[in-house]
PDB file of N, CA and C in Angstrom:
ATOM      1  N   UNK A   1     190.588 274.837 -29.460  1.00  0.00           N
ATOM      2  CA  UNK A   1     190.050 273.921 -28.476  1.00  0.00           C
ATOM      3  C   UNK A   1     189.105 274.683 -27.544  1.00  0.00           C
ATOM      4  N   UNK A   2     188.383 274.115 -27.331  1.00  0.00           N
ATOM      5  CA  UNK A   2     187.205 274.689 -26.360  1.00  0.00           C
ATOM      6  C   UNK A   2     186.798 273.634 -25.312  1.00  0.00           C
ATOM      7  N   UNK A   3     186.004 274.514 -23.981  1.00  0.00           N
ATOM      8  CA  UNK A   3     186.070 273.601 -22.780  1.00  0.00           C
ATOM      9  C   UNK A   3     184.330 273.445 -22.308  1.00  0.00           C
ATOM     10  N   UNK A   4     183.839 272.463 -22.222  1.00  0.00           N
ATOM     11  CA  UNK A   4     182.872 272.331 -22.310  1.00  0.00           C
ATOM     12  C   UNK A   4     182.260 271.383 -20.609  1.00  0.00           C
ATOM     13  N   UNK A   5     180.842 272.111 -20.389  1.00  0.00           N
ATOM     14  CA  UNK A   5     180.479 271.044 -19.171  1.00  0.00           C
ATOM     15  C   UNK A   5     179.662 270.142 -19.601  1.00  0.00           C
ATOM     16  N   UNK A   6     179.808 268.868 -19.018  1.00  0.00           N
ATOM     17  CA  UNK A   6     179.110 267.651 -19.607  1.00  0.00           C
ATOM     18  C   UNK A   6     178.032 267.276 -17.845  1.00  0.00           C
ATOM     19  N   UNK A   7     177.114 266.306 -18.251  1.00  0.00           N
ATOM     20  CA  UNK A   7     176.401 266.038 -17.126  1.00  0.00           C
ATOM     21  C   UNK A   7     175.918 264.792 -18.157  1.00  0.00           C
ATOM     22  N   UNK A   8     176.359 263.781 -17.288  1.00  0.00           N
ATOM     23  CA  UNK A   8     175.874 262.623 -17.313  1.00  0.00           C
ATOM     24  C   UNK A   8     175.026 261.753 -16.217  1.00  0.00           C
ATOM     25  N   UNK A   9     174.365 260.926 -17.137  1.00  0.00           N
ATOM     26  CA  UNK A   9     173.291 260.200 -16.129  1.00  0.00           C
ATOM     27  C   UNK A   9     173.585 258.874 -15.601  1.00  0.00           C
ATOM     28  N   UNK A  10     173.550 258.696 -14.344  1.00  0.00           N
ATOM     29  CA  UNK A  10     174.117 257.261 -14.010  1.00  0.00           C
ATOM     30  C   UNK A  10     172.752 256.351 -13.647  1.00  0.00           C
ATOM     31  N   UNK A  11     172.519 254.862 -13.781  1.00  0.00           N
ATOM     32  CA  UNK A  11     171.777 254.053 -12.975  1.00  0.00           C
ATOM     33  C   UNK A  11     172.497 253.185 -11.577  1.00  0.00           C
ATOM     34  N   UNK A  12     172.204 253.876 -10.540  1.00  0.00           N
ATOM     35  CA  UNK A  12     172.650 253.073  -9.238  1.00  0.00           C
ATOM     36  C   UNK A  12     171.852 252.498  -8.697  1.00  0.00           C
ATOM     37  N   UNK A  13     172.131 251.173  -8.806  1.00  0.00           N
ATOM     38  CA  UNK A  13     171.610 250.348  -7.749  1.00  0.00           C
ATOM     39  C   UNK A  13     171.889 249.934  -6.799  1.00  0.00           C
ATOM     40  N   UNK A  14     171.269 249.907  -5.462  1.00  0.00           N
ATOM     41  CA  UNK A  14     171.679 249.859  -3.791  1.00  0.00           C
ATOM     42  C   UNK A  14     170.601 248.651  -3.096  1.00  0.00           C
ATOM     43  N   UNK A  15     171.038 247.909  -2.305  1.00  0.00           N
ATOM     44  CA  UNK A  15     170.617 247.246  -1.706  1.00  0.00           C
ATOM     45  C   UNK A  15     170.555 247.270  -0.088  1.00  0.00           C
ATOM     46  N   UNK A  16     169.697 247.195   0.452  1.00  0.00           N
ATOM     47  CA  UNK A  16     169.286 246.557   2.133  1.00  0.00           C
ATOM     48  C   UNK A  16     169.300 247.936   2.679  1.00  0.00           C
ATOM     49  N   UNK A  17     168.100 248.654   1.707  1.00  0.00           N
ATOM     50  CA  UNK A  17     167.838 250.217   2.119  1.00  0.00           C
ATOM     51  C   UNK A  17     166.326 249.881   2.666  1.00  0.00           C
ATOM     52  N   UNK A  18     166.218 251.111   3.833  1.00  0.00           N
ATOM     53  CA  UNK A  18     164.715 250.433   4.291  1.00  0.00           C
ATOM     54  C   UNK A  18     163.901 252.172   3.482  1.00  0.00           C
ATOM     55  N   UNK A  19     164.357 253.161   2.872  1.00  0.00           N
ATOM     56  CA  UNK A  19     163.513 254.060   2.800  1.00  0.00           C
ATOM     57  C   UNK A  19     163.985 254.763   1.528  1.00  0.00           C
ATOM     58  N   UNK A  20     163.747 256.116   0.792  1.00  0.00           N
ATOM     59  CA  UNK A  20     163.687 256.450  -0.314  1.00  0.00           C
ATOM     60  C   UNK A  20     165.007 257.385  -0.010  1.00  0.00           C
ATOM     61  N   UNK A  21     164.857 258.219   1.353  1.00  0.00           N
ATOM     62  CA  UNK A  21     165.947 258.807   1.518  1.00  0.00           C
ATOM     63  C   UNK A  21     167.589 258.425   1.644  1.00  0.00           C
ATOM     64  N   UNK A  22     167.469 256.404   2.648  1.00  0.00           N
ATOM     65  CA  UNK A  22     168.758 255.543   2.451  1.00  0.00           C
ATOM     66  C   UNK A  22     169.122 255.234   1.431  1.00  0.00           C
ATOM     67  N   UNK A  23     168.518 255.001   0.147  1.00  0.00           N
ATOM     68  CA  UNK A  23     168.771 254.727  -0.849  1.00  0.00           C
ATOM     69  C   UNK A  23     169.783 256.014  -1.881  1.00  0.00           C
ATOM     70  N   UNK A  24     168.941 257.676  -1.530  1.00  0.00           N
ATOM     71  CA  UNK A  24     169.466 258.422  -2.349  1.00  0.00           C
ATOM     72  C   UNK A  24     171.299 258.735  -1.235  1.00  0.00           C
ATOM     73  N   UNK A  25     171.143 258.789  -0.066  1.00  0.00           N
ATOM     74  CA  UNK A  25     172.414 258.623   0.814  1.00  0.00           C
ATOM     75  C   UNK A  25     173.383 257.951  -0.056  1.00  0.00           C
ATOM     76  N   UNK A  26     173.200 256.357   0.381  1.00  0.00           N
ATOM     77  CA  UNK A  26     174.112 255.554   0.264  1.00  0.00           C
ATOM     78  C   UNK A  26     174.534 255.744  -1.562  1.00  0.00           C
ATOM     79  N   UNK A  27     173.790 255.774  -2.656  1.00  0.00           N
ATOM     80  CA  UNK A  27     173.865 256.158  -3.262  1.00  0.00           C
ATOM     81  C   UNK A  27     175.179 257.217  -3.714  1.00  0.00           C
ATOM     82  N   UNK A  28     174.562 258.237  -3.393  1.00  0.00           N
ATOM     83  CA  UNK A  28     175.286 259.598  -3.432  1.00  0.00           C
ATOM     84  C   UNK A  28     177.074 259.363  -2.345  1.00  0.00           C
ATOM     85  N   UNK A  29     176.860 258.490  -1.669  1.00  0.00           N
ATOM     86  CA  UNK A  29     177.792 258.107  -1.237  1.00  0.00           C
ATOM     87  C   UNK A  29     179.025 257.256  -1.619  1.00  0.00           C
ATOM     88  N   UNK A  30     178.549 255.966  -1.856  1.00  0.00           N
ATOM     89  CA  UNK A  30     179.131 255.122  -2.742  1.00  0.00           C
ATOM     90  C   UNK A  30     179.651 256.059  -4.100  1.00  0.00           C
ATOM     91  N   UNK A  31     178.859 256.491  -4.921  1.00  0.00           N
ATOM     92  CA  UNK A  31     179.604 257.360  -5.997  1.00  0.00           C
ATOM     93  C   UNK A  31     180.525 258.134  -5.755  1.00  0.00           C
ATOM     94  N   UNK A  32     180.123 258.919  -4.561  1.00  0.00           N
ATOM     95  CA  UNK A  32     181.233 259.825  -4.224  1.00  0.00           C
ATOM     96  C   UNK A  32     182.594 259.043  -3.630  1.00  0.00           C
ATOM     97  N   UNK A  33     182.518 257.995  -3.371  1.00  0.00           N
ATOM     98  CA  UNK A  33     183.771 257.430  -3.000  1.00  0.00           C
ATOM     99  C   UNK A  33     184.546 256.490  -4.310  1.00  0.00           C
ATOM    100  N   UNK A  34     183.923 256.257  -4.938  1.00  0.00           N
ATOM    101  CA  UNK A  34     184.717 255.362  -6.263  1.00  0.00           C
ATOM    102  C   UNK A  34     184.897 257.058  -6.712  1.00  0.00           C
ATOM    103  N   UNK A  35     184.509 257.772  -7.383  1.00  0.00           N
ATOM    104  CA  UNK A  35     185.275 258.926  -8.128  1.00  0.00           C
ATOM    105  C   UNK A  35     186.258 259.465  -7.189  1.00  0.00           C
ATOM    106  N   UNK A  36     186.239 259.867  -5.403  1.00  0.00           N
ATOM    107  CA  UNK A  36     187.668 260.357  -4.785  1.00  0.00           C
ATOM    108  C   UNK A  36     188.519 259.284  -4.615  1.00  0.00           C
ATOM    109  N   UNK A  37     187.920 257.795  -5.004  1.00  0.00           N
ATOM    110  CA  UNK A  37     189.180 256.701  -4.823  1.00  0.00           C
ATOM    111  C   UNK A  37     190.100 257.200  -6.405  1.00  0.00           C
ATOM    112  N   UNK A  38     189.246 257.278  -7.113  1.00  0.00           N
ATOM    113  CA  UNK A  38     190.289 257.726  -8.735  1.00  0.00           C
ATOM    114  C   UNK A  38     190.261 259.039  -8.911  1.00  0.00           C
ATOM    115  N   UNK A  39     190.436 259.732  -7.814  1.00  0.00           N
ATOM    116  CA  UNK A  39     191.039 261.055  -7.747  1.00  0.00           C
ATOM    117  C   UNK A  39     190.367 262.051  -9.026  1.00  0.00           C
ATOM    118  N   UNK A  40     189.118 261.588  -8.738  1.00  0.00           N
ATOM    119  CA  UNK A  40     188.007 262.283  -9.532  1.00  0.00           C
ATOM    120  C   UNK A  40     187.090 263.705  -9.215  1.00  0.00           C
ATOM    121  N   UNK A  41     187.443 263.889  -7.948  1.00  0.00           N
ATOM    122  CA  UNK A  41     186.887 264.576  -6.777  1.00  0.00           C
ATOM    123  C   UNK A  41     186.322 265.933  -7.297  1.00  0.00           C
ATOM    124  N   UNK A  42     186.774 266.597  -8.777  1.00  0.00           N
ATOM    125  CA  UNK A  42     186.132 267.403  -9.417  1.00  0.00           C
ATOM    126  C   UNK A  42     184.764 267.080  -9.897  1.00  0.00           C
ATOM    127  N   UNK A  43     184.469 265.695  -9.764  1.00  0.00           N
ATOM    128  CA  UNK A  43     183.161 265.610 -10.605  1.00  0.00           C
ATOM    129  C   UNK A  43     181.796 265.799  -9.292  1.00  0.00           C
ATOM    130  N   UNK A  44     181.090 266.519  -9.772  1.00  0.00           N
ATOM    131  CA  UNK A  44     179.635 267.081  -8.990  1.00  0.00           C
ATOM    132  C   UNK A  44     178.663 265.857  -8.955  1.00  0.00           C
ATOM    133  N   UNK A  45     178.285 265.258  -7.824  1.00  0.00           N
ATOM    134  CA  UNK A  45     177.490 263.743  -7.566  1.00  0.00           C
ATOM    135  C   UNK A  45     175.878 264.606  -6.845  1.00  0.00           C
ATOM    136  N   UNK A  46     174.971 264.251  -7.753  1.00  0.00           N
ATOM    137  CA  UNK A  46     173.621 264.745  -7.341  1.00  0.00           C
ATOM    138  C   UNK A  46     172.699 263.801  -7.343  1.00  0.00           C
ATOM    139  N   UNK A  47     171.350 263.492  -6.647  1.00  0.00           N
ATOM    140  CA  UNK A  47     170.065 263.015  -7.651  1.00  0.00           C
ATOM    141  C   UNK A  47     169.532 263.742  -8.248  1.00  0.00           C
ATOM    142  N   UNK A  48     168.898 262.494  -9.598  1.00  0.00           N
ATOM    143  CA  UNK A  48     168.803 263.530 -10.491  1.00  0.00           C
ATOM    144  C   UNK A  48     166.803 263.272  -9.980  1.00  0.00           C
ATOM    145  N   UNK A  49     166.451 264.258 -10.942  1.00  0.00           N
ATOM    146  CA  UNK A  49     164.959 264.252 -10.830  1.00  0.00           C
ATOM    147  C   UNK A  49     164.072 264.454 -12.029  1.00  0.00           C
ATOM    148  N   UNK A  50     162.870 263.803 -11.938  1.00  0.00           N
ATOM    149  CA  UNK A  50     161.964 263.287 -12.963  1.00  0.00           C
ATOM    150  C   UNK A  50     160.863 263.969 -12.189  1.00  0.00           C
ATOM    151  N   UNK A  51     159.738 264.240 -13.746  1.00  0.00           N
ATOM    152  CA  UNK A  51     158.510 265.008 -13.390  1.00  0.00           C
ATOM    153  C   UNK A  51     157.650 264.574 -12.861  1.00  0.00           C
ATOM    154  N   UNK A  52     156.800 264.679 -12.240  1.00  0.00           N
ATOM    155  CA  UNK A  52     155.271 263.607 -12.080  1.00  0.00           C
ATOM    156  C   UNK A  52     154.199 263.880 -13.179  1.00  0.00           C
ATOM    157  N   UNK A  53     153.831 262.636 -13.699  1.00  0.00           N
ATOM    158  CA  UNK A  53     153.262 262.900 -15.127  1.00  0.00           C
ATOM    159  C   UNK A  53     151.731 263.656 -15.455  1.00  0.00           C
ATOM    160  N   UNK A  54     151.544 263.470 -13.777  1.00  0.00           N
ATOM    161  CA  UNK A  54     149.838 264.079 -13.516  1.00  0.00           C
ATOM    162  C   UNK A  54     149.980 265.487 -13.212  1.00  0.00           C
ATOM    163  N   UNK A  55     151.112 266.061 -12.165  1.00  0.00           N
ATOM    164  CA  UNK A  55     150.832 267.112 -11.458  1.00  0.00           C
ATOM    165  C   UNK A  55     152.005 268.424 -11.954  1.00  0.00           C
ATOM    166  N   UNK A  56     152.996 267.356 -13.221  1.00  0.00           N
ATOM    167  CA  UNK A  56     154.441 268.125 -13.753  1.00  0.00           C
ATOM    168  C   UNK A  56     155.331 268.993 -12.589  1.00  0.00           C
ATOM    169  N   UNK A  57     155.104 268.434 -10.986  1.00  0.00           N
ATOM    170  CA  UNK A  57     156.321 268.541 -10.358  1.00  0.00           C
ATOM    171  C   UNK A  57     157.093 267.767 -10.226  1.00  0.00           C
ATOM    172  N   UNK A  58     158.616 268.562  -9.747  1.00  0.00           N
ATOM    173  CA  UNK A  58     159.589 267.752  -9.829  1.00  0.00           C
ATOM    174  C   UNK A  58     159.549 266.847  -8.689  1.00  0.00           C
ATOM    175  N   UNK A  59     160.244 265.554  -8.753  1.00  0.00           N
ATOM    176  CA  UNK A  59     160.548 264.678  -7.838  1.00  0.00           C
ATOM    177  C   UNK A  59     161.687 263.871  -7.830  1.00  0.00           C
ATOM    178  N   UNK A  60     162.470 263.190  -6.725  1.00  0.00           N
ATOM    179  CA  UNK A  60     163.803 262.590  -6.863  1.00  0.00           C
ATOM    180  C   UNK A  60     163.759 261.443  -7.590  1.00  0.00           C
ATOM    181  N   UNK A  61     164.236 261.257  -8.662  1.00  0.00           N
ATOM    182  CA  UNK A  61     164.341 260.066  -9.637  1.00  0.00           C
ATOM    183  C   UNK A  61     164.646 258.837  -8.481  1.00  0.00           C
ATOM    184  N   UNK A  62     164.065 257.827  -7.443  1.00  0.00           N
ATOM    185  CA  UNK A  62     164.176 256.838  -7.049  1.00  0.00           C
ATOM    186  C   UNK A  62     162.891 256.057  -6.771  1.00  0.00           C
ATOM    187  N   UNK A  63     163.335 254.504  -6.539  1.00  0.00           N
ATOM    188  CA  UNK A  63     162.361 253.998  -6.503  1.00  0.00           C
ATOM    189  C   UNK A  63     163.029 252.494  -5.932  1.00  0.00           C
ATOM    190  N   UNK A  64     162.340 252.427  -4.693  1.00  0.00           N
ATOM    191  CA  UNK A  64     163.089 251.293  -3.555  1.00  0.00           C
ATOM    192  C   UNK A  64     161.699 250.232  -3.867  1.00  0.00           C
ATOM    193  N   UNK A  65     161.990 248.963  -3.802  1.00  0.00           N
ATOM    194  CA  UNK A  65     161.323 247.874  -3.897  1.00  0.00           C
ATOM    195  C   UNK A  65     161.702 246.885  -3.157  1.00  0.00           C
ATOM    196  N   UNK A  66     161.233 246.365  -1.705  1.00  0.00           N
ATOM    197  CA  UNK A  66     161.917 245.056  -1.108  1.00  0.00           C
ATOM    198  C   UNK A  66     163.126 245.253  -0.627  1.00  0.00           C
ATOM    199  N   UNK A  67     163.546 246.518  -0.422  1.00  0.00           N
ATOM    200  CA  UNK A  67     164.967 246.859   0.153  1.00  0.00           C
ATOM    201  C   UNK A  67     165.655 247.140  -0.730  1.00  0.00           C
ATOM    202  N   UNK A  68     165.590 246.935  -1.811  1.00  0.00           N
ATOM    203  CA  UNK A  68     166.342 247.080  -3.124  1.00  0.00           C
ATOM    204  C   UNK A  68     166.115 248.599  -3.391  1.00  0.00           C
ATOM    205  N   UNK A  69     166.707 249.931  -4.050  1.00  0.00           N
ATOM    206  CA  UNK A  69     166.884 250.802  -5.228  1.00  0.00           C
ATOM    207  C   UNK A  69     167.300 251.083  -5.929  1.00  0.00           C
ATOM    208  N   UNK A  70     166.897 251.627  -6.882  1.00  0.00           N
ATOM    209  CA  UNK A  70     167.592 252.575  -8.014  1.00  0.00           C
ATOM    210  C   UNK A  70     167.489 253.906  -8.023  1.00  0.00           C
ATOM    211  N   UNK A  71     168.622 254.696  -8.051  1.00  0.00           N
ATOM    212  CA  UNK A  71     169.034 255.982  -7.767  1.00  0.00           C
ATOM    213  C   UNK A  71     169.603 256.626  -9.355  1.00  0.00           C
ATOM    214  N   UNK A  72     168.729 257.512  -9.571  1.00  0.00           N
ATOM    215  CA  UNK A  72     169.319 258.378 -10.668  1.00  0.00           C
ATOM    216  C   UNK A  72     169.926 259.268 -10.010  1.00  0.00           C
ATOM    217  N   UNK A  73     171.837 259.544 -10.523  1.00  0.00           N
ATOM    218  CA  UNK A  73     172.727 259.914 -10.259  1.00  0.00           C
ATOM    219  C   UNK A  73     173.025 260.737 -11.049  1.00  0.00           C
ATOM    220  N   UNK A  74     173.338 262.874 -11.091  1.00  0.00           N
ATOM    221  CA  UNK A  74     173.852 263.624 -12.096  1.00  0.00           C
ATOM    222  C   UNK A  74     174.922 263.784 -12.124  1.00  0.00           C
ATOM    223  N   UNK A  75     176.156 263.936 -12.546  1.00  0.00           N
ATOM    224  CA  UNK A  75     176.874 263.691 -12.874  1.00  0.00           C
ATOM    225  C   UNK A  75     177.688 265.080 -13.613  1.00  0.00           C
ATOM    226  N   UNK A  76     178.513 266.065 -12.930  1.00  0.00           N
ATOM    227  CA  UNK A  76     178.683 267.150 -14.112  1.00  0.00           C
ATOM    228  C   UNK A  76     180.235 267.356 -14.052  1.00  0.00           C
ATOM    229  N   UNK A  77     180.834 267.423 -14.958  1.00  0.00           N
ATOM    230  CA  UNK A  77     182.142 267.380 -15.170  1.00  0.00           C
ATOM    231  C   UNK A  77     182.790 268.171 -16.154  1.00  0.00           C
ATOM    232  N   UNK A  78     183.957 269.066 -15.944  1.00  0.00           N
ATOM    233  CA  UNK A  78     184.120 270.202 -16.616  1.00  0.00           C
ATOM    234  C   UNK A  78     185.241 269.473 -17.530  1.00  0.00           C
ATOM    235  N   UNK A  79     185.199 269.413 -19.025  1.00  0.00           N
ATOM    236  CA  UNK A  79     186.214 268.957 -20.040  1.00  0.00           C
ATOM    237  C   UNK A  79     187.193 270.035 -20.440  1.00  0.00           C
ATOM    238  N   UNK A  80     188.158 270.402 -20.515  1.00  0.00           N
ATOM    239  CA  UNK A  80     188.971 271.415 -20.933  1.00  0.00           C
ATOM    240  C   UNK A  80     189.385 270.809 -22.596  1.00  0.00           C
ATOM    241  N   UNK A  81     189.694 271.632 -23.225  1.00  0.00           N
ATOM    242  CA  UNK A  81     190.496 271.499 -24.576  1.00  0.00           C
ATOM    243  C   UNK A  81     189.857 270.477 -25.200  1.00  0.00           C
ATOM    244  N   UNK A  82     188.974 270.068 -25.547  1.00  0.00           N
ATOM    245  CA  UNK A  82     188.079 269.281 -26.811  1.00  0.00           C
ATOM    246  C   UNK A  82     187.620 269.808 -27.651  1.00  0.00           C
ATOM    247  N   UNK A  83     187.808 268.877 -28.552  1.00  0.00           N
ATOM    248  CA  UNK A  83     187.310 269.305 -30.104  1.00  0.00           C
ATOM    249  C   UNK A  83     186.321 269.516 -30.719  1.00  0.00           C
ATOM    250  N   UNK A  84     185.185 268.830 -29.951  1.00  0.00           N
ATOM    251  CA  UNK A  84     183.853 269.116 -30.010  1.00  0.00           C
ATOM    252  C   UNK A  84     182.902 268.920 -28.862  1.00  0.00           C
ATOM    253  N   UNK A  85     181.547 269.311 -28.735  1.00  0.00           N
ATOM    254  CA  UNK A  85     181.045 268.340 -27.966  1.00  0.00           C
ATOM    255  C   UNK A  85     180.982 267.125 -27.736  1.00  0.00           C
ATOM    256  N   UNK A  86     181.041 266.467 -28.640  1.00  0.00           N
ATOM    257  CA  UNK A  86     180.828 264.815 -28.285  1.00  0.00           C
ATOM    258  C   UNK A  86     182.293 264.423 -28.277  1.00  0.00           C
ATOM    259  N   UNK A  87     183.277 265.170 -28.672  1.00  0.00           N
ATOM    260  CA  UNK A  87     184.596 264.356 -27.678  1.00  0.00           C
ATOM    261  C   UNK A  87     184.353 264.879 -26.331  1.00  0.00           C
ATOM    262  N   UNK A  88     183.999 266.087 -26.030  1.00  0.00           N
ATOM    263  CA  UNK A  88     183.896 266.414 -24.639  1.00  0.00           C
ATOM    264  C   UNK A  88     183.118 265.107 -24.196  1.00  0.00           C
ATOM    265  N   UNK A  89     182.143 264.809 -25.033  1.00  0.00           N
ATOM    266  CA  UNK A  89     181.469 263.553 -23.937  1.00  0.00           C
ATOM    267  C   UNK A  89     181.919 262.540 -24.094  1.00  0.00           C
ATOM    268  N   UNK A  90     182.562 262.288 -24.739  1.00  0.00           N
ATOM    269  CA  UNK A  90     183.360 260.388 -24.799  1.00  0.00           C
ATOM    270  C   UNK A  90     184.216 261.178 -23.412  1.00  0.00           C
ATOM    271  N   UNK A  91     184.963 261.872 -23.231  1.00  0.00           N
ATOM    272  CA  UNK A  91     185.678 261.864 -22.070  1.00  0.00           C
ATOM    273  C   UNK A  91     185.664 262.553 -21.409  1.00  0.00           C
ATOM    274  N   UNK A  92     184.637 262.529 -20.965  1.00  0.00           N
ATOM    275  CA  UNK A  92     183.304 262.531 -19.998  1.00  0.00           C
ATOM    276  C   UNK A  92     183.138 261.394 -19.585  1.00  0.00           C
ATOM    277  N   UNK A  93     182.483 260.585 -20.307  1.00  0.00           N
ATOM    278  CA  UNK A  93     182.286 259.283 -19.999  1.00  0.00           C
ATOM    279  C   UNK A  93     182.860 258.288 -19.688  1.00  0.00           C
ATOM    280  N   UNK A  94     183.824 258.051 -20.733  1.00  0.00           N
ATOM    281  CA  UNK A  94     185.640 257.395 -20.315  1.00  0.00           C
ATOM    282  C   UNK A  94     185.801 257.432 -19.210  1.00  0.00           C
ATOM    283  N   UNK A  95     186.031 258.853 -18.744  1.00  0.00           N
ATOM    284  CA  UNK A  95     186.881 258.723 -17.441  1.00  0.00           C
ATOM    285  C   UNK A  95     185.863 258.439 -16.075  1.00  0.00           C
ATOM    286  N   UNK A  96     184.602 258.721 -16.279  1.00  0.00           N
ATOM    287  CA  UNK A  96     183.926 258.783 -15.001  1.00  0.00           C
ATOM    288  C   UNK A  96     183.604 257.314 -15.100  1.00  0.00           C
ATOM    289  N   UNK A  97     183.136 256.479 -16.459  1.00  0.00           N
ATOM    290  CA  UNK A  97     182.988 255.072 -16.345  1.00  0.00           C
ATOM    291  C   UNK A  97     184.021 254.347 -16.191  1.00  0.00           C
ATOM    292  N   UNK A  98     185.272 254.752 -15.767  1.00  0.00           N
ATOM    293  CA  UNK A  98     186.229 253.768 -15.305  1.00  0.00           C
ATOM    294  C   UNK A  98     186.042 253.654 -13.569  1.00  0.00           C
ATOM    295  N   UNK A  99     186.203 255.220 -13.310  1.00  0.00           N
ATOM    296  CA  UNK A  99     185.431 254.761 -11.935  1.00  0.00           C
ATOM    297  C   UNK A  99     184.425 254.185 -11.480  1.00  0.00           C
ATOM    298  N   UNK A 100     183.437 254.359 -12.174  1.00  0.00           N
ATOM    299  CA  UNK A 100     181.996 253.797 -11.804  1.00  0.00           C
ATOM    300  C   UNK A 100     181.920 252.319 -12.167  1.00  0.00           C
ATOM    301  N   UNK A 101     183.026 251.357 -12.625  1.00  0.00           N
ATOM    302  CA  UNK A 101     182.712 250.049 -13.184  1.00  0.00           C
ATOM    303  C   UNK A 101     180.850 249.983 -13.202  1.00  0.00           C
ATOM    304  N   UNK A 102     180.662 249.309 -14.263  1.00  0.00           N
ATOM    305  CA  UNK A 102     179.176 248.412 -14.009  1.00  0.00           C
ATOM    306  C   UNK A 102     178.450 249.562 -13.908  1.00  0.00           C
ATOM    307  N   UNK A 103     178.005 250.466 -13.942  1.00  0.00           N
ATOM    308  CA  UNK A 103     177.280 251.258 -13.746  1.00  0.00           C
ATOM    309  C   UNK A 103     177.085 252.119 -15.122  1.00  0.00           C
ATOM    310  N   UNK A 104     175.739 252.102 -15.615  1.00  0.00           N
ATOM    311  CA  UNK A 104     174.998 252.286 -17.040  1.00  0.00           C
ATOM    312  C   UNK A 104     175.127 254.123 -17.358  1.00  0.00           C
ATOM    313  N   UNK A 105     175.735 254.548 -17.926  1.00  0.00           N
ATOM    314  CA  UNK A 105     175.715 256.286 -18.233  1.00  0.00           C
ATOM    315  C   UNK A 105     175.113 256.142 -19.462  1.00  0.00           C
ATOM    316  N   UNK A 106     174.971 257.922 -19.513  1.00  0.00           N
ATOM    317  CA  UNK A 106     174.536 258.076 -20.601  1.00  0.00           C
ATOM    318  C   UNK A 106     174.651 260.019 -20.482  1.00  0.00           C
ATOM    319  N   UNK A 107     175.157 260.328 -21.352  1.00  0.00           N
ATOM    320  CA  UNK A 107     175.372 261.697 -21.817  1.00  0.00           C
ATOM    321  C   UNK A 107     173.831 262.846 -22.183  1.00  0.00           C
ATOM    322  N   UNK A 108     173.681 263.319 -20.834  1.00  0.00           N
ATOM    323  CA  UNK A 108     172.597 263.992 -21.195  1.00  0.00           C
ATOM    324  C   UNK A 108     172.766 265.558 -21.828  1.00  0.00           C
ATOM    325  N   UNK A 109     173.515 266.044 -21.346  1.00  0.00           N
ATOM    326  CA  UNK A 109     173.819 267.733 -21.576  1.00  0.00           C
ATOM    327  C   UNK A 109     175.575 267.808 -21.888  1.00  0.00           C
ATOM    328  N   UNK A 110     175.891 268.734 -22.781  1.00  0.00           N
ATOM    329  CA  UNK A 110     176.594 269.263 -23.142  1.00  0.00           C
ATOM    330  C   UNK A 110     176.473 270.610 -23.308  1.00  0.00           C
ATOM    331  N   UNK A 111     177.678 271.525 -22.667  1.00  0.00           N
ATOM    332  CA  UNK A 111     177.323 273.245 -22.563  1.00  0.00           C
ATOM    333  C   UNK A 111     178.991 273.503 -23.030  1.00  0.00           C
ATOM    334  N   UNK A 112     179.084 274.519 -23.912  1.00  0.00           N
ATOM    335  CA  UNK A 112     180.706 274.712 -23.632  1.00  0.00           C
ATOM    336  C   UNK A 112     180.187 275.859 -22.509  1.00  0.00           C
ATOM    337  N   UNK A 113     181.827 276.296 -22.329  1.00  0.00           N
ATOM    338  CA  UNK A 113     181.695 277.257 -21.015  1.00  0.00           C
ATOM    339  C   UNK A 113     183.105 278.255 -21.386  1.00  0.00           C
ATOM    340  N   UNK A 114     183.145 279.428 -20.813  1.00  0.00           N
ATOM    341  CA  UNK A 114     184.548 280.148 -21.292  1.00  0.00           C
ATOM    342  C   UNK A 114     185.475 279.958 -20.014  1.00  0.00           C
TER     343      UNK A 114
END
């Protein structure tokens, strides 16, 4: 068995934000409280970030419209004793999408680790 770090990608959406920074807050907030409500508190809550396609710097994956955003959320979580990578990421995912109800993942990285 081997122990592997996973980082998954979340889509959060937040409402009755007036700026780019309330959005990545409340965000980063709200997540962080559904994973310490399910005693998840090991898992690492970041934004994540996307390139700019003209200038290839980095920038915070959000984008507020009308008070409304969406917050790309990273997600990294250490799996102990799995059988492969991709069981490391089903539970990975399993467990962080029970906390996160409603909220869209997706398995970006897999690393084992010693």
């Amino acid at each position: 068995m081997v122990n592997y770090s996973v980082i998954l990608e979340a889509a959060w959406l937040v409402r009755d934000v007036e700026s780019v920074d309330d959005a990545m807050s409340v965000a980063v907030s709200e997540a962080g409280k559904r994973l310490n409500a399910a005693k998840m508190d090991y898992v690492d809550v970041e934004v994540g970030t996307t390139y700019c396609p003209y200038c290839g710097e980095p920038i915070d994956s959000v984008f507020v419209v009308a008070g409304t955003g969406i917050v790309a959320l990273m997600m990294e979580m250490r799996v102990f004793n799995a059988e492969s990578k991709e069981h490391a990421g089903r539970i990975a995912k399993k467990g962080i999408g029970k906390a996160l109800k409603d909220a869209p993942l997706k398995v970006v990285e897999i690393n084992e680790i010693e």
